[in-house]
N, C-alpha and C. Protein backbone atom coordinates (compact mmCIF):
# COMPACT_ATOMS: atom_id res chain seq x y z
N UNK A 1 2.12 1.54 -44.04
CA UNK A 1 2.75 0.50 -43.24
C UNK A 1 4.24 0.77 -43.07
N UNK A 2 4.28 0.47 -42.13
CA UNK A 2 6.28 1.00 -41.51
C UNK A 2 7.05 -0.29 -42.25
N UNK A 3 6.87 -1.50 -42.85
CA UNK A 3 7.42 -2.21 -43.14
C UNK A 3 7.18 -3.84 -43.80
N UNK A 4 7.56 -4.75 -44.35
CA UNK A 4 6.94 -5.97 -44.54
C UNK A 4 8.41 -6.95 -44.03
N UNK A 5 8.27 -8.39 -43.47
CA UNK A 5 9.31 -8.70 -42.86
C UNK A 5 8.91 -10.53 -43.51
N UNK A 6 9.70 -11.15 -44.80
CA UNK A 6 9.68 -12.48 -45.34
C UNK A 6 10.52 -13.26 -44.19
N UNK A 7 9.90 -14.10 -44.63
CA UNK A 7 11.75 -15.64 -43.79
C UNK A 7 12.83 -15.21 -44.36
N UNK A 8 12.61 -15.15 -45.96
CA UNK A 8 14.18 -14.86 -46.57
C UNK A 8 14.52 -13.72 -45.92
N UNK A 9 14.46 -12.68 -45.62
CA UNK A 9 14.57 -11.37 -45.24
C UNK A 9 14.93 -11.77 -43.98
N UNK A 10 14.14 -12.77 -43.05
CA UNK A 10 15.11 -13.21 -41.89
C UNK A 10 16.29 -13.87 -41.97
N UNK A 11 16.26 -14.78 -42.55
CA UNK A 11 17.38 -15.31 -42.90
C UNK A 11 18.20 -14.40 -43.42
N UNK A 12 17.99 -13.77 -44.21
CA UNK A 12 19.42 -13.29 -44.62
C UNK A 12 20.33 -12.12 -44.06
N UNK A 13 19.39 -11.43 -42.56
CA UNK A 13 20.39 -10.74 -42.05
C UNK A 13 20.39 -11.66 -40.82
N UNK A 14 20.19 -12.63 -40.27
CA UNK A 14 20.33 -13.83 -39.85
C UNK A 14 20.65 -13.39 -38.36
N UNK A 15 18.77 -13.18 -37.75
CA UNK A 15 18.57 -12.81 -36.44
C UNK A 15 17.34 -13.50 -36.48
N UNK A 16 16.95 -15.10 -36.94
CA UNK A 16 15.54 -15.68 -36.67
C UNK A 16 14.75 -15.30 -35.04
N UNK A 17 16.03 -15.33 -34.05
CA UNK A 17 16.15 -15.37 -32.61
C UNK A 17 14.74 -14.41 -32.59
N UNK A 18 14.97 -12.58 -33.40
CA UNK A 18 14.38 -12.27 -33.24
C UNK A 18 12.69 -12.09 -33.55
N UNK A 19 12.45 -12.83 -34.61
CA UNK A 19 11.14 -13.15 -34.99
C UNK A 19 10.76 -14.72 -34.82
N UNK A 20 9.65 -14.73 -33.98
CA UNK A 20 9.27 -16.47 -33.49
C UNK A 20 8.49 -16.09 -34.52
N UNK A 21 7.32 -15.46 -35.42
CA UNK A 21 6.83 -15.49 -36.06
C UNK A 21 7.35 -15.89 -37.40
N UNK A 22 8.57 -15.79 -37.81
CA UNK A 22 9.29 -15.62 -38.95
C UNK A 22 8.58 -16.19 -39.92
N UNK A 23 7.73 -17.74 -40.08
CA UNK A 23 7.07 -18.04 -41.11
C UNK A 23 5.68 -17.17 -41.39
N UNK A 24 5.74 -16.10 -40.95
CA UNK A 24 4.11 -15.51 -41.40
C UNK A 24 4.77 -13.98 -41.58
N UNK A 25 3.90 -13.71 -42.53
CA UNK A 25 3.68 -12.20 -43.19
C UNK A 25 4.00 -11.63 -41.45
N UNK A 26 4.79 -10.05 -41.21
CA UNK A 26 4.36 -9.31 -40.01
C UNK A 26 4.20 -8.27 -40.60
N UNK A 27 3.20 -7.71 -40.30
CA UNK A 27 2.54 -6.22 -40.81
C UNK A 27 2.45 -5.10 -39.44
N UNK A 28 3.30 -4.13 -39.76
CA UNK A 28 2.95 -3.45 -38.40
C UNK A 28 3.31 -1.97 -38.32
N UNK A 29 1.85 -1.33 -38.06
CA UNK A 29 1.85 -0.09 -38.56
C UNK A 29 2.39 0.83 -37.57
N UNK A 30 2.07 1.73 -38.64
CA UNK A 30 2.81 3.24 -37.33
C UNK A 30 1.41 3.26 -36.06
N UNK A 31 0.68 3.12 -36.13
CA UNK A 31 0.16 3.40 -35.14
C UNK A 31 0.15 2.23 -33.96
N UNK A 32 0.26 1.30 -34.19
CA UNK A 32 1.17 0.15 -33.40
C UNK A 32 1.90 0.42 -32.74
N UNK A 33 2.97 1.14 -33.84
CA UNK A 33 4.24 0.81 -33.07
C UNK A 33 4.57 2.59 -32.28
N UNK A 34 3.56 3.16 -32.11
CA UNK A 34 3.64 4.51 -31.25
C UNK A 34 3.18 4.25 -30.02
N UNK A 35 2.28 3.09 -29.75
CA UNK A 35 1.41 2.59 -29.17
C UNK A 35 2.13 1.77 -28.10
N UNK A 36 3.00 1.13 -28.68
CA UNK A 36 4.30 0.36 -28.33
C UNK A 36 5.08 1.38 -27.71
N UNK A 37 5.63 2.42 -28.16
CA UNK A 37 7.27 3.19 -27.82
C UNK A 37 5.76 4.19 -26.83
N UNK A 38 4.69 4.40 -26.79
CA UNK A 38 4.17 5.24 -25.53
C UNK A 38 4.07 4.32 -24.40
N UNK A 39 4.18 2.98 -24.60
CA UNK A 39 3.65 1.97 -23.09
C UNK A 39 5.06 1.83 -22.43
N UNK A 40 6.34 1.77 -23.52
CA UNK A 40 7.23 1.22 -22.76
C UNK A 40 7.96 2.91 -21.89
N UNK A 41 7.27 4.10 -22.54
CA UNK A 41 8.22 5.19 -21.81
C UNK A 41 7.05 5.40 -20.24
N UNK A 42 6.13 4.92 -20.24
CA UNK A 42 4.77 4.96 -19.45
C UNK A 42 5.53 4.25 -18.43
N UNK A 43 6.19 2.84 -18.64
CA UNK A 43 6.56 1.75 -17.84
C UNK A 43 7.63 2.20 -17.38
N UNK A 44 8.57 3.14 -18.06
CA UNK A 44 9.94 3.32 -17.59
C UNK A 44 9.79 4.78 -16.56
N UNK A 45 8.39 5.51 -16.56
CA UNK A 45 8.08 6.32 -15.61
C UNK A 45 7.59 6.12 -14.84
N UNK A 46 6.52 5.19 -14.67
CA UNK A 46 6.09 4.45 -13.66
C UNK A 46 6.96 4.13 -12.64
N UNK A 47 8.11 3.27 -13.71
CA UNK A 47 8.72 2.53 -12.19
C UNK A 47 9.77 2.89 -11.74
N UNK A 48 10.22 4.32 -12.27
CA UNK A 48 10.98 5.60 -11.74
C UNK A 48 10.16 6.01 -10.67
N UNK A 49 8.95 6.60 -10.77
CA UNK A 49 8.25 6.69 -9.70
C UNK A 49 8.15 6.00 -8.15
N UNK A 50 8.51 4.47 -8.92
CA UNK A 50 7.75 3.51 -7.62
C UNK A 50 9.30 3.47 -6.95
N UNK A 51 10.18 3.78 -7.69
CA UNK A 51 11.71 3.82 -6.84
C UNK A 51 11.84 5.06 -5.93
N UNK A 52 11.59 5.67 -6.30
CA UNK A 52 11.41 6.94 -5.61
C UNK A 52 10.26 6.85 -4.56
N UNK A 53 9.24 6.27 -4.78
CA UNK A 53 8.59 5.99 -4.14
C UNK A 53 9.24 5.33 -2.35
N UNK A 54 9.80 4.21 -2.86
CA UNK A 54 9.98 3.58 -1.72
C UNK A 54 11.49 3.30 -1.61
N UNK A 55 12.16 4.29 -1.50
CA UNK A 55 13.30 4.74 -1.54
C UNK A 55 13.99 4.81 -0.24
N UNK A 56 13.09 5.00 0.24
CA UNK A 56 13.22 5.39 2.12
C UNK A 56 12.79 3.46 2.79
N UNK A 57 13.93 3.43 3.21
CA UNK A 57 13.94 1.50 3.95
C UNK A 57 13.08 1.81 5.06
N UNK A 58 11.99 0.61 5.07
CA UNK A 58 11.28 0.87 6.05
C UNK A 58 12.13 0.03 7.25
N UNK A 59 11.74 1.01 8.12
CA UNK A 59 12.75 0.39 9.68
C UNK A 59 11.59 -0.51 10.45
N UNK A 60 11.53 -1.78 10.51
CA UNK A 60 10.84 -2.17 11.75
C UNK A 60 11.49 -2.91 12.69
N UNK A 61 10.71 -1.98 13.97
CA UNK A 61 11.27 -3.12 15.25
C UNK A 61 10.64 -4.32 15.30
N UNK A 62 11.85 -5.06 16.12
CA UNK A 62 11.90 -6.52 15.86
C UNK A 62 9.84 -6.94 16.52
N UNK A 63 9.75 -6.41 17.57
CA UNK A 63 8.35 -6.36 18.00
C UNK A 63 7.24 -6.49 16.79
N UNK A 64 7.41 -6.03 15.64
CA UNK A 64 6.34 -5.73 14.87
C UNK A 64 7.04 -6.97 13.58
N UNK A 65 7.97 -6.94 13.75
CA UNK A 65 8.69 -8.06 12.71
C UNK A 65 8.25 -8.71 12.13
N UNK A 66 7.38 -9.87 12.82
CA UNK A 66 6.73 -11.13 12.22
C UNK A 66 4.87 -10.52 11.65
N UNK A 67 4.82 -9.40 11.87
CA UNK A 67 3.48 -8.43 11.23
C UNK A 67 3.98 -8.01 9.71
N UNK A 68 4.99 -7.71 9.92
CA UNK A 68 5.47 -6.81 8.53
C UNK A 68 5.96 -7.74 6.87
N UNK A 69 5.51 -9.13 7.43
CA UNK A 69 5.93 -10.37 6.22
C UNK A 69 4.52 -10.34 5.73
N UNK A 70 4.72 -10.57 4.96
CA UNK A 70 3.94 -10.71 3.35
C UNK A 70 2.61 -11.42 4.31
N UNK A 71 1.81 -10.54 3.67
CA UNK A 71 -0.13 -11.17 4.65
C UNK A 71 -0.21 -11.23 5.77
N UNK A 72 1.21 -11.27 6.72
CA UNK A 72 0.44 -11.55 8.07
C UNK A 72 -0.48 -10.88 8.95
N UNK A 73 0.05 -9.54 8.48
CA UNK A 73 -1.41 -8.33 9.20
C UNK A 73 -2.32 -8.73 9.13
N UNK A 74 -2.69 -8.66 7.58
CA UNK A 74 -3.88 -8.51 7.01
C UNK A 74 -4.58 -9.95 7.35
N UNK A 75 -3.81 -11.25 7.60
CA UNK A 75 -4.68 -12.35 8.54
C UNK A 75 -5.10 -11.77 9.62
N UNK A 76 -4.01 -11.20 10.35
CA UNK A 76 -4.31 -11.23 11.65
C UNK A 76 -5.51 -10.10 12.01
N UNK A 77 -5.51 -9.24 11.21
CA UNK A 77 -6.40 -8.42 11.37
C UNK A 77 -8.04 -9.25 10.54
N UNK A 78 -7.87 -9.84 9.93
CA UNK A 78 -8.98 -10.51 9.22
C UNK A 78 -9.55 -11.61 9.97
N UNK A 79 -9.12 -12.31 10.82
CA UNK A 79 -9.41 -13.33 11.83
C UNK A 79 -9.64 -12.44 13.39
N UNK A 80 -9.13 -11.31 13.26
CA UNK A 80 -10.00 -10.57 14.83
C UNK A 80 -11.58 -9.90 14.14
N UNK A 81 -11.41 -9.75 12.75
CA UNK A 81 -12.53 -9.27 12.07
C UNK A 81 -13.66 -10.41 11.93
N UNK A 82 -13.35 -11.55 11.81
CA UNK A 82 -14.55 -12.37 11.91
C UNK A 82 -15.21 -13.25 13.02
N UNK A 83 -14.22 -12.69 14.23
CA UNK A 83 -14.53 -13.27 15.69
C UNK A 83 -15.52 -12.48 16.12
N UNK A 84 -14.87 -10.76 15.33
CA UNK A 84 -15.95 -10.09 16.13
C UNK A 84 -17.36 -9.92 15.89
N UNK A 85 -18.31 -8.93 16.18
CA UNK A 85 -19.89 -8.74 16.36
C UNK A 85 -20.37 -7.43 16.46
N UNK A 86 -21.21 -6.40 15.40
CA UNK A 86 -21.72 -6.01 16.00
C UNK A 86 -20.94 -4.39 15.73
N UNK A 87 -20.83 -3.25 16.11
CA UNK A 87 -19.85 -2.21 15.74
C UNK A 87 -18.33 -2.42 15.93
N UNK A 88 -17.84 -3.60 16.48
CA UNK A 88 -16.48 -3.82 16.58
C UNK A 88 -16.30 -4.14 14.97
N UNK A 89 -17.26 -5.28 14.72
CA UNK A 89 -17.31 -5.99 13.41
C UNK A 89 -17.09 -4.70 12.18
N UNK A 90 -17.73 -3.80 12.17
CA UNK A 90 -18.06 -2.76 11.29
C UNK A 90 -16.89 -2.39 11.22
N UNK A 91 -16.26 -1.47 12.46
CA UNK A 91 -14.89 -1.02 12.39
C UNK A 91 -13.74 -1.91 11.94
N UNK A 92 -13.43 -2.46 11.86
CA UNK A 92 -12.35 -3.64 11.65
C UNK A 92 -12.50 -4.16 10.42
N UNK A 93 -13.79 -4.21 10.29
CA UNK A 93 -13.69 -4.45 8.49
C UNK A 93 -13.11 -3.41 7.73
N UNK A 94 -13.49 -1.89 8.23
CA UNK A 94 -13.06 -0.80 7.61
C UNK A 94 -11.75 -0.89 7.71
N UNK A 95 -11.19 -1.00 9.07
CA UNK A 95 -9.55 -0.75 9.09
C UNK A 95 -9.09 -1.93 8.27
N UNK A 96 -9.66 -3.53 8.18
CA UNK A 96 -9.01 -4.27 7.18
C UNK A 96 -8.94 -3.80 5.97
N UNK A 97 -9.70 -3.25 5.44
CA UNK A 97 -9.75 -2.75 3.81
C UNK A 97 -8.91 -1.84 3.99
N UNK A 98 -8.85 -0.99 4.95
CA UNK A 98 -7.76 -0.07 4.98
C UNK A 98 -5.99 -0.54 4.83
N UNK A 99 -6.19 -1.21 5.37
CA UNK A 99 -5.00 -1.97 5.66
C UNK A 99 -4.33 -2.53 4.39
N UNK A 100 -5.32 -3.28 4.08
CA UNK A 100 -5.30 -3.61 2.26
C UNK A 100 -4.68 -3.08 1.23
N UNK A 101 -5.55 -2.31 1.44
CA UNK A 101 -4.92 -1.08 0.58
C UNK A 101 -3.87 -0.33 0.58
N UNK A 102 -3.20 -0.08 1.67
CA UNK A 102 -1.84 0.19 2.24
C UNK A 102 -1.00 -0.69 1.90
N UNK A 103 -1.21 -1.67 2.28
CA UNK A 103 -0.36 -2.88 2.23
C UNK A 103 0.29 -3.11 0.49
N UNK A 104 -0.65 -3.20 -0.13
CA UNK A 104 -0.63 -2.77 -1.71
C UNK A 104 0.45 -1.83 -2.40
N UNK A 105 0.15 -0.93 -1.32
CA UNK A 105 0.96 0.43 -2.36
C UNK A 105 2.41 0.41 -1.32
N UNK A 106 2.53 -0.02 -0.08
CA UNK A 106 3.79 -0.08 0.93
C UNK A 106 4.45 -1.53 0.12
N UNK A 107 3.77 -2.48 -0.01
CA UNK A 107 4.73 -3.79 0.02
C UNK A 107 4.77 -3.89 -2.24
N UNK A 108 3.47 -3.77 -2.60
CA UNK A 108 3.38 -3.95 -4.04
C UNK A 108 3.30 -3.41 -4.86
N UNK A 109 3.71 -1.87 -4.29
CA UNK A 109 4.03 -0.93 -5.47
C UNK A 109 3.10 -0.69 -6.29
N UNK A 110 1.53 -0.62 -6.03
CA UNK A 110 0.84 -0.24 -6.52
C UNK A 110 0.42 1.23 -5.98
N UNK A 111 0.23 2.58 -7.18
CA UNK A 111 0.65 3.65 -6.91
C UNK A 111 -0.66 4.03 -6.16
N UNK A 112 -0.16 5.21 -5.24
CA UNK A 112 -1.18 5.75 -4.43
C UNK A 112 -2.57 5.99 -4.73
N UNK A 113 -2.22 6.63 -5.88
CA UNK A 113 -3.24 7.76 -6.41
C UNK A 113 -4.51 6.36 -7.03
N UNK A 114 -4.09 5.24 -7.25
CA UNK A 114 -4.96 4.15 -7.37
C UNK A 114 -6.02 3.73 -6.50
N UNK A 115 -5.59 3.69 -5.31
CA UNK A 115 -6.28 3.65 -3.60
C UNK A 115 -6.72 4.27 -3.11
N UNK A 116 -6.78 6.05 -3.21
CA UNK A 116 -6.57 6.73 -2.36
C UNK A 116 -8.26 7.14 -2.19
N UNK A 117 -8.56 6.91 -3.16
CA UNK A 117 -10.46 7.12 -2.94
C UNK A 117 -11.37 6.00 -2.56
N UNK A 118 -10.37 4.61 -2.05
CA UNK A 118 -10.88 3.70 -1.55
C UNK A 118 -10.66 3.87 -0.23
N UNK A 119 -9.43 4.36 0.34
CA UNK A 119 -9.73 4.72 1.68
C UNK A 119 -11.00 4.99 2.70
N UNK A 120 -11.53 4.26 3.73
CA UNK A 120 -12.82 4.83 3.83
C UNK A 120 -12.36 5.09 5.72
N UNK A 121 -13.18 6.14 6.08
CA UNK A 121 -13.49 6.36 7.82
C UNK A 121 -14.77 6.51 8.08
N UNK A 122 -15.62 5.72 7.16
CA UNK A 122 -17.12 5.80 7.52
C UNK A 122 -17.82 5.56 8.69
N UNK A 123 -16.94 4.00 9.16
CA UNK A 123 -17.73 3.65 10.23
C UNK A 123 -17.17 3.89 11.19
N UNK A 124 -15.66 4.67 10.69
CA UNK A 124 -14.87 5.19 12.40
C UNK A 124 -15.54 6.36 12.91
N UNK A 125 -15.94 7.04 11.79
CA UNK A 125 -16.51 8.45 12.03
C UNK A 125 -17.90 8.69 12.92
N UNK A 126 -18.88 7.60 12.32
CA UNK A 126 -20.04 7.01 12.67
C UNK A 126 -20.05 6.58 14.04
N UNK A 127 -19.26 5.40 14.17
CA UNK A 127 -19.49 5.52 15.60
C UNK A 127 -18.25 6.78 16.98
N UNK A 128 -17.68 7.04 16.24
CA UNK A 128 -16.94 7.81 17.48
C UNK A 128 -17.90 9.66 17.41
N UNK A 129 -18.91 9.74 16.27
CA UNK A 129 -19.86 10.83 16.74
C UNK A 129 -21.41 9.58 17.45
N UNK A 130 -21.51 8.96 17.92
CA UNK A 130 -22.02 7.94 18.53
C UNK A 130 -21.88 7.77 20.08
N UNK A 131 -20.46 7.74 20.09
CA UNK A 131 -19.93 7.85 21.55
C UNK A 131 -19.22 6.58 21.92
N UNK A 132 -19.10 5.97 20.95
CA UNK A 132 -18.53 4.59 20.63
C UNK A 132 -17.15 4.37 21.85
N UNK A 133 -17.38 3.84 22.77
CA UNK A 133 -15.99 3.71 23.66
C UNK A 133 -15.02 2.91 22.59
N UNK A 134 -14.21 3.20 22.05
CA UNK A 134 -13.07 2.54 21.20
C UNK A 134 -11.81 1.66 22.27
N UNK A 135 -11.75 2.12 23.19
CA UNK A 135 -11.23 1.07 24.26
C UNK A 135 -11.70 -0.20 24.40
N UNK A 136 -12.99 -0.20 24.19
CA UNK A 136 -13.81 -1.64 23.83
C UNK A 136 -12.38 -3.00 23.38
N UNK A 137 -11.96 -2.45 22.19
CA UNK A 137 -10.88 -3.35 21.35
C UNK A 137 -9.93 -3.77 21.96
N UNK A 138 -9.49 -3.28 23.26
CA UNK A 138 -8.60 -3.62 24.31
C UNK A 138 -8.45 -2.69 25.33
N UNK A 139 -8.85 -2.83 26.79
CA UNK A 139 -8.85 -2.28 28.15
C UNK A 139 -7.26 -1.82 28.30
N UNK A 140 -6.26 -2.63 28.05
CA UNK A 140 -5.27 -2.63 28.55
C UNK A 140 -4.32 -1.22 28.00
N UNK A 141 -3.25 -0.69 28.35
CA UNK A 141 -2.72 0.26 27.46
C UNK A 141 -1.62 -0.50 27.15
N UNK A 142 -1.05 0.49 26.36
CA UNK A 142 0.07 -0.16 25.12
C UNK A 142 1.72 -0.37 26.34
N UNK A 143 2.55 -1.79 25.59
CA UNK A 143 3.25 -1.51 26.86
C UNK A 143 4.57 -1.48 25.96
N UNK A 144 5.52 -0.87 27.34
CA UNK A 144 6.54 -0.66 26.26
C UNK A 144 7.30 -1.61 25.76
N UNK A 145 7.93 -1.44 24.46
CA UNK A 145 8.82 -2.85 24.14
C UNK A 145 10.59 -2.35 24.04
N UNK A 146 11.90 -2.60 24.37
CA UNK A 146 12.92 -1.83 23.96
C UNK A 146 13.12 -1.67 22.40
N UNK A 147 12.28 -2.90 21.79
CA UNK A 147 12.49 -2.54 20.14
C UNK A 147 11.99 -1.50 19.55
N UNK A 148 11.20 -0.64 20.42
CA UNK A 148 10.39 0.34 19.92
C UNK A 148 11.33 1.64 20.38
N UNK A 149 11.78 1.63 20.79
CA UNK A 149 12.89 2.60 21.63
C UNK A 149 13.79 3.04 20.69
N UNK A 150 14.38 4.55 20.31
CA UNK A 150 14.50 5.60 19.34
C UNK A 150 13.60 5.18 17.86
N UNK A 151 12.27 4.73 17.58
CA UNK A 151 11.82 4.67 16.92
C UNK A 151 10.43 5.97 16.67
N UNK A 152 9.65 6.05 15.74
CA UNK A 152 8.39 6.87 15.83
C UNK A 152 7.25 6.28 16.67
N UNK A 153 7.75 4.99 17.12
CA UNK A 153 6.74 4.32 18.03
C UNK A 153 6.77 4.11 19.39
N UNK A 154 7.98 4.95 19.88
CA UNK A 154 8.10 4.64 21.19
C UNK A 154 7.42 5.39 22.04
N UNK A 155 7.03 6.88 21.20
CA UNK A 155 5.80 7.58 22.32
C UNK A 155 4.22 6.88 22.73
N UNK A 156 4.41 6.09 22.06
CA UNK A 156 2.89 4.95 22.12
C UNK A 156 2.77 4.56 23.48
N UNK A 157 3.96 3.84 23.89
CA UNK A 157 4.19 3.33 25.41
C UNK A 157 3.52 3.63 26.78
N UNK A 158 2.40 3.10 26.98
CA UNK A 158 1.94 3.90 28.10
C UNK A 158 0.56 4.44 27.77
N UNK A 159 0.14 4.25 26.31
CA UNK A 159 -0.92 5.13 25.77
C UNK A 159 -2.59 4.18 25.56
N UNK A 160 -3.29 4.80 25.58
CA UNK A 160 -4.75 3.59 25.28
C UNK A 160 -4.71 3.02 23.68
N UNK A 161 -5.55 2.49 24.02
CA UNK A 161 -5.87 1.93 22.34
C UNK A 161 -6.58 2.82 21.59
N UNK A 162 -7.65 3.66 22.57
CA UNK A 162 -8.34 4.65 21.73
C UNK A 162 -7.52 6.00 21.17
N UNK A 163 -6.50 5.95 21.95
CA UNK A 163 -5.53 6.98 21.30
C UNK A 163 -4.78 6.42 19.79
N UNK A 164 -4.37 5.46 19.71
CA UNK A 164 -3.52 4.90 19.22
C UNK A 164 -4.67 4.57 17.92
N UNK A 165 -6.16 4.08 17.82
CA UNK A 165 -7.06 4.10 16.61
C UNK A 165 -7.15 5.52 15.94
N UNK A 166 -7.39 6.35 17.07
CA UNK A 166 -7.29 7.71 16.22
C UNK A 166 -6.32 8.31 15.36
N UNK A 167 -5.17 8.11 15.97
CA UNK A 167 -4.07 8.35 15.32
C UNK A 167 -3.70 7.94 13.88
N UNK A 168 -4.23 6.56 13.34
CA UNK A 168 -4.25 6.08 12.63
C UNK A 168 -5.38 6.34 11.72
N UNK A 169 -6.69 6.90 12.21
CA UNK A 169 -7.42 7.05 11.29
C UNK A 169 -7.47 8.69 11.46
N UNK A 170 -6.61 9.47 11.83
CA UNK A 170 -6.34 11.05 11.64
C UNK A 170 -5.53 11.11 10.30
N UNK A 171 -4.12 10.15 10.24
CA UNK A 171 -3.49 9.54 9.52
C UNK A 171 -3.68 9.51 7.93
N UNK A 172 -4.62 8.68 8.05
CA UNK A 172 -5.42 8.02 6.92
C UNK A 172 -6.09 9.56 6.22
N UNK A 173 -6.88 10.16 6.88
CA UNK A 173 -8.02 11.47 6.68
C UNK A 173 -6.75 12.17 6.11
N UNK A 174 -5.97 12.75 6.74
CA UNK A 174 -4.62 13.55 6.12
C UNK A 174 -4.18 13.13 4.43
N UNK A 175 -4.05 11.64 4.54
CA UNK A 175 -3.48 11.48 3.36
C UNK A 175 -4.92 11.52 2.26
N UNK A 176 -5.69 11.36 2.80
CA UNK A 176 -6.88 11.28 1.58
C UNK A 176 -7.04 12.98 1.06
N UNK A 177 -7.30 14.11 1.83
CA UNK A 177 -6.78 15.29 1.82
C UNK A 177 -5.61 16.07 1.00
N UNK A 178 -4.83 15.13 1.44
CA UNK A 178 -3.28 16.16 1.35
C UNK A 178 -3.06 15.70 -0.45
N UNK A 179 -3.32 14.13 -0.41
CA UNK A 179 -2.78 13.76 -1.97
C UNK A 179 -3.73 14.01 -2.94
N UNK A 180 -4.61 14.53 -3.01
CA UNK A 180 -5.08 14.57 -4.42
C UNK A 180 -5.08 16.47 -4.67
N UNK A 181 -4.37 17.15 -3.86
CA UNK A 181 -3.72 18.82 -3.74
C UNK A 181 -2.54 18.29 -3.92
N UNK A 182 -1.73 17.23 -3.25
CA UNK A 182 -0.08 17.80 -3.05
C UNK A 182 0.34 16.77 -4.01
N UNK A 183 -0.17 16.07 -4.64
CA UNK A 183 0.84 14.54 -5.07
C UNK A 183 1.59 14.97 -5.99
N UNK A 184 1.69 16.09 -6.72
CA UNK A 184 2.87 16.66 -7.30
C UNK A 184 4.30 17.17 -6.87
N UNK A 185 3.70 16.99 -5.50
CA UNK A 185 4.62 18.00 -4.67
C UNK A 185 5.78 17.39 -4.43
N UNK A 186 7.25 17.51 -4.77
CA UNK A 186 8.19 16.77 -4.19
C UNK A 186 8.74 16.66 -2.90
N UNK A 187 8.12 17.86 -2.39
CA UNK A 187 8.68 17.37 -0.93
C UNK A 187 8.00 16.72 0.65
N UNK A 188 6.17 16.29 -0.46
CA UNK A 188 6.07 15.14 0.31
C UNK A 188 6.21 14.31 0.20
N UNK A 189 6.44 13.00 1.55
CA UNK A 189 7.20 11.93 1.11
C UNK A 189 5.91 11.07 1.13
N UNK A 190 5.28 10.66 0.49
CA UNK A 190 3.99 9.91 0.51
C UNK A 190 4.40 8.35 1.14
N UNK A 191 5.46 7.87 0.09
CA UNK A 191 5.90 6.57 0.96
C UNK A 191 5.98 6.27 2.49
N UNK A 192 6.56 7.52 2.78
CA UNK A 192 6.78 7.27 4.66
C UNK A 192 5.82 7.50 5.36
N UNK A 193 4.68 8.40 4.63
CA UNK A 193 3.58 8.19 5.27
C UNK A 193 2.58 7.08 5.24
N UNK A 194 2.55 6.34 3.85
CA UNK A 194 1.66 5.05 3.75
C UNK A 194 2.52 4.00 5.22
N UNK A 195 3.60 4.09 4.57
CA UNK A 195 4.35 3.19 5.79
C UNK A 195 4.29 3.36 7.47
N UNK A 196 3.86 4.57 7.64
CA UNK A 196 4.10 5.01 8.89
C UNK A 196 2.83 4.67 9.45
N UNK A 197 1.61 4.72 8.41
CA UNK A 197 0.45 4.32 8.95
C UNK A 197 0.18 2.65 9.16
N UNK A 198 0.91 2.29 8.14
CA UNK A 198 0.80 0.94 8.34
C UNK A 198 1.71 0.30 9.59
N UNK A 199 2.63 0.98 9.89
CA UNK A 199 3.71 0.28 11.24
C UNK A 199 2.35 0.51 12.49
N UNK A 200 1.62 1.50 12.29
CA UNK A 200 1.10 1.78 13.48
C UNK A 200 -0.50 0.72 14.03
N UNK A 201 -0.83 0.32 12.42
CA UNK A 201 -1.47 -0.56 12.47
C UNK A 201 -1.42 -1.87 12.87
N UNK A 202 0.22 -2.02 12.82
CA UNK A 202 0.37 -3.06 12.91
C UNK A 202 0.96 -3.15 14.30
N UNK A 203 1.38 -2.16 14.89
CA UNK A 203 1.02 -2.22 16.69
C UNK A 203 -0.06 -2.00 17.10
N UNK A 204 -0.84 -1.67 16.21
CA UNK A 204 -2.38 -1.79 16.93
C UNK A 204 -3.01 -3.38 16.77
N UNK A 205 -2.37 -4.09 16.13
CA UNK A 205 -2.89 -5.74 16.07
C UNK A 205 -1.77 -6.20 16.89
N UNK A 206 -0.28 -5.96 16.91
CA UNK A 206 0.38 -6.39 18.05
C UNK A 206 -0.50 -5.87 19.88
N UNK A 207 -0.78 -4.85 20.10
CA UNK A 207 -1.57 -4.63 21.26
C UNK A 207 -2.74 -5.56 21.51
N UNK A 208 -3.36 -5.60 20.37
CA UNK A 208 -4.78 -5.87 20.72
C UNK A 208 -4.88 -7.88 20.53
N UNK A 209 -3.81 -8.40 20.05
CA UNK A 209 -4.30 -9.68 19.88
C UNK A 209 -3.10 -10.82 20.71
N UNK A 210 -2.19 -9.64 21.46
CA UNK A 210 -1.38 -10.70 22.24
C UNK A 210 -1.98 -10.99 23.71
């Protein structure tokens, strides 16, 4: 045992503050307390990680603004998910879970490598070897906004929706790929890519539900 700790013994170097236990025997062994000094250097790498992680400010235009607050995607994408029917229904559930899961590791710092085998393109895959018109989700093409202008989103402008799903689930396939080879790698930036997929998602629910 690393030690035995009385009241008198509190009292008399007179730090009660630090023991709420002080009226009871504390017994606490070495293997405890390794157990202890491995969680807290675990915690202090972790969240070195998650700084580094998201280190890079995500830029959004004002257009996507009121998408990028805490749940609103993931409603908005969850309420076009239960209107719909049918292979729309299928897809949209997938991209919601997708979304999810992004959302997680972009907004809550929960680490990649946690998610990254939940990612799924089952039913995107499924139906677009199907012949699945993906325009279905909206006829219209994407229009331009000036908030999107010197951004990564301004080549969108002008483009279909079926361009703009693929992109996002090419996206997605890349990172499921690339991170479980590269996630050591320092000079990918994994953050800007979770993020980058998620801005795009979230002009794909700005397109499709205004």
């Amino acid at each position: 045992m690393v030690g035995k700790i009385y009241d008198n013994e509190v009292t008399q170097h007179g730090c009660p503050q630090y023991f709420p236990m002080a009226k009871k025997r504390l017994m606490i062994s070495k293997s405890l307390l390794i157990v202890l000094l491995s969680t807290a250097v675990t915690y202090c790498s972790n969240w070195q990680k998650y700084k580094d992680f998201t280190a890079m400010t995500l830029s959004i235009p004002s257009l996507l603004s009121s998408l990028s607050s805490a749940g609103k995607a993931i409603k908005s994408i969850t309420d076009w998910w239960k209107k719909s029917r049918g292979d729309t229904r299928a897809l949209l559930g997938e991209l919601k879970d997708n979304l999810i899961y992004l959302e997680m590791v972009g907004r809550d710092g929960v680490p990649l490598a946690a998610v990254i085998d939940q990612l799924s393109l089952k039913e995107y895959q499924r139906l677009r070897k199907e012949g699945f018109d993906f325009n279905q989700l909206k006829r219209e093409i994407i229009i331009a906004d000036p908030s999107l202008t010197g951004t990564d989103l301004q080549f969108w402008a002008g483009k279909d929706t079926a361009a703009l799903l693929e992109s996002i689930c090419s996206k997605i396939n890349e990172l499921k790929l690339r991170y479980p080879l590269q996630k050591d790698d320092g000079r990918q930036r994994w953050g800007v890519r979770v993020n980058n997929i998620r801005k795009k998602i979230w002009l794909l629910l700005k397109h499709t539900r205004d």
